[in-house]
N, C-alpha and C. Protein backbone atom coordinates (compact mmCIF):
# COMPACT_ATOMS: atom_id res chain seq x y z
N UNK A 1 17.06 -179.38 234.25
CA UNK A 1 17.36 -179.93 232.93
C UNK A 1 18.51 -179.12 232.34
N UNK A 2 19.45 -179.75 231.76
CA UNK A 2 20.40 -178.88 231.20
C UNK A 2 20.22 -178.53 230.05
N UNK A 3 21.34 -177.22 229.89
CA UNK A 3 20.70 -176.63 228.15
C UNK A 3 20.57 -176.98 227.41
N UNK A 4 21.33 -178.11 227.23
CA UNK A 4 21.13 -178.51 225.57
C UNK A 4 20.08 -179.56 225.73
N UNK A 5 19.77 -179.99 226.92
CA UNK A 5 18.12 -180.99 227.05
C UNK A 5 17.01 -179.66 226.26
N UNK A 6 17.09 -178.66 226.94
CA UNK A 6 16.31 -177.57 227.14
C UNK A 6 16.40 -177.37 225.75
N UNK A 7 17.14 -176.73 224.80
CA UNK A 7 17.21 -176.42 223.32
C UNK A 7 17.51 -177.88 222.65
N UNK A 8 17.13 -178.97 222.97
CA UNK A 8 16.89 -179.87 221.92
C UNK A 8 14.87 -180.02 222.13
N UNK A 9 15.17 -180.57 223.22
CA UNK A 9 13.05 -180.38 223.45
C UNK A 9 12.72 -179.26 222.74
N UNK A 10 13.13 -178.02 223.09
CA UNK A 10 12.43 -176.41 221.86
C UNK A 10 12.78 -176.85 220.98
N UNK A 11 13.62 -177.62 220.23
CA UNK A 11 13.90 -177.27 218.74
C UNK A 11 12.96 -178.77 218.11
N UNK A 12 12.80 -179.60 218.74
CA UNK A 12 11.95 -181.01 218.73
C UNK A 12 10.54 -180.91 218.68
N UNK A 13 10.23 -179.77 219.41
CA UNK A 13 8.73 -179.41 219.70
C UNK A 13 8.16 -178.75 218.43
N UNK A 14 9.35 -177.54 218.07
CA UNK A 14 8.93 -176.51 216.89
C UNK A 14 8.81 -177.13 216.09
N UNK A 15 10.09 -178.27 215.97
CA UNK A 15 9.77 -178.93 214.25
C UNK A 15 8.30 -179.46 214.27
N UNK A 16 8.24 -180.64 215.16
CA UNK A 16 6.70 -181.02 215.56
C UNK A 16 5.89 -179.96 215.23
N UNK A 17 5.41 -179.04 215.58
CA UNK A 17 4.54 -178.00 215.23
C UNK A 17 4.29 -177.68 213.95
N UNK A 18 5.56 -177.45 213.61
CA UNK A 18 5.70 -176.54 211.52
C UNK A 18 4.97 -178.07 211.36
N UNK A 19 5.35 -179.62 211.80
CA UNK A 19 5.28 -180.29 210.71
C UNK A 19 3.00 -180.77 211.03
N UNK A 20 2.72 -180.38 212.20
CA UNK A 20 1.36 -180.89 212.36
C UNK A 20 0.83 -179.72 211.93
N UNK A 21 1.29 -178.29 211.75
CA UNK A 21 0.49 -177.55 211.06
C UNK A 21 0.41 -177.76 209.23
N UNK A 22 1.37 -177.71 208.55
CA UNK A 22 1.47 -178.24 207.43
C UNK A 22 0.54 -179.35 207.41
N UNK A 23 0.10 -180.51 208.23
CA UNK A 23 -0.62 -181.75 208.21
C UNK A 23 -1.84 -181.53 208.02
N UNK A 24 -2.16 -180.64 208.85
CA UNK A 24 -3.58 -180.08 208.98
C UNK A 24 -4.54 -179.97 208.12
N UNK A 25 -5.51 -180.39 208.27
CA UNK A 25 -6.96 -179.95 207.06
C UNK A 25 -7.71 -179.37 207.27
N UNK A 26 -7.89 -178.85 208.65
CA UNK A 26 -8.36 -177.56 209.28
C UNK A 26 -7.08 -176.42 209.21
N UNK A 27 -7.66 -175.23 208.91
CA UNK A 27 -6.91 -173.90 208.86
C UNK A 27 -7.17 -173.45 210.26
N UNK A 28 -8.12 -173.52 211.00
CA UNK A 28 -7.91 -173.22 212.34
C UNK A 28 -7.08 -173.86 213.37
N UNK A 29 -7.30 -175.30 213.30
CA UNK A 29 -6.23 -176.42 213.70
C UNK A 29 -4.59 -175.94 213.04
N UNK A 30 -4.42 -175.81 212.03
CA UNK A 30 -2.94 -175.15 211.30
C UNK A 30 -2.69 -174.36 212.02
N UNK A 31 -3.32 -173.18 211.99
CA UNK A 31 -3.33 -171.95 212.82
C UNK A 31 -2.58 -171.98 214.60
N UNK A 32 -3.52 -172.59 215.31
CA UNK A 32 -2.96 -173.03 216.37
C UNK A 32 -1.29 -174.10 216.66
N UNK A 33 -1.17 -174.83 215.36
CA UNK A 33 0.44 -175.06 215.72
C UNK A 33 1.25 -174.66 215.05
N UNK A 34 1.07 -173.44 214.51
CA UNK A 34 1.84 -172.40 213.53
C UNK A 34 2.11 -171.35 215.20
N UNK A 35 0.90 -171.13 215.72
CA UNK A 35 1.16 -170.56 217.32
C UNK A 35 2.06 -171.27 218.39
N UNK A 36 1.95 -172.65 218.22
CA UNK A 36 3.10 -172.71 218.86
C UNK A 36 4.57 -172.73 218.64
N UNK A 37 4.62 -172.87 217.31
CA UNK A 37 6.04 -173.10 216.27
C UNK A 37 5.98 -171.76 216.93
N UNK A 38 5.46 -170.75 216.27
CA UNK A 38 5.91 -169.53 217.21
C UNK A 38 6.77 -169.15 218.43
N UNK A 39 5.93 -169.52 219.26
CA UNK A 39 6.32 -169.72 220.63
C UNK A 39 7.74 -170.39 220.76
N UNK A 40 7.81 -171.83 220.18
CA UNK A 40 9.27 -172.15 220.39
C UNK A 40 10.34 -171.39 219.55
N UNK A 41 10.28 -170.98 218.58
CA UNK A 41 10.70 -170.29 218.17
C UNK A 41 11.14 -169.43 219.15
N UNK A 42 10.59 -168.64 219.56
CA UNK A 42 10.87 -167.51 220.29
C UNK A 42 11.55 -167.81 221.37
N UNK A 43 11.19 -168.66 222.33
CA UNK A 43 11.44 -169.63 223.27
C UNK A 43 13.14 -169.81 222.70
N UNK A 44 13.19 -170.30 221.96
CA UNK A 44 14.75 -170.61 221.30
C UNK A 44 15.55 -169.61 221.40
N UNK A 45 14.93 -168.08 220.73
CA UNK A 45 15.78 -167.06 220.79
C UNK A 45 15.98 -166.70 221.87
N UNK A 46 15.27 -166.78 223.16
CA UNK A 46 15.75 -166.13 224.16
C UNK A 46 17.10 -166.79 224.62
N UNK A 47 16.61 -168.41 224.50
CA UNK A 47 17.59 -169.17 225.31
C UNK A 47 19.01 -168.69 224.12
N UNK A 48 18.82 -168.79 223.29
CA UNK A 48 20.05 -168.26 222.63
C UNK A 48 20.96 -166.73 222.85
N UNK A 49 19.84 -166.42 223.23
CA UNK A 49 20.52 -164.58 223.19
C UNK A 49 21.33 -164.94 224.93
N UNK A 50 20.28 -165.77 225.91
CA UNK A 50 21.20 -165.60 227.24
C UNK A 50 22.10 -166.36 226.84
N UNK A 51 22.60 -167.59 225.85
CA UNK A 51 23.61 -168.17 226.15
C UNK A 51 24.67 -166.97 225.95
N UNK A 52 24.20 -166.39 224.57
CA UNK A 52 25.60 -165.27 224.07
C UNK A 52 26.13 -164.12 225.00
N UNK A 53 24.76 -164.40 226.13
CA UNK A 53 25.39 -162.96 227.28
C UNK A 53 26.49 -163.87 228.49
N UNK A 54 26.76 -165.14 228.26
CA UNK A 54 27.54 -166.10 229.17
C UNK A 54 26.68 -166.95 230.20
């Protein structure tokens, strides 16, 4: 998959996440896609930091 497939799916997924945790009426359910917003998040920065190393 190429990068920008790769950092549009992470950045598609995270929003998805922030927006089903915000949805949520369970705080444990919130909880868990606040964990994955996380994750892509993070997921994002890496792919960002290797783009900036070339």
């Amino acid at each position: 998959m190429p990068q920008s497939a790769d950092r549009e799916y992470l950045e598609r997924r995270h929003r998805q996440s922030l927006e089903r945790a915000r949805a949520a009426s369970d705080p444990a359910i919130a909880r868990v896609h606040e964990n994955f917003a996380g994750r892509y998040a993070a997921a994002l920065a890496r792919e960002a930091s290797e783009e900036a190393k070339g």
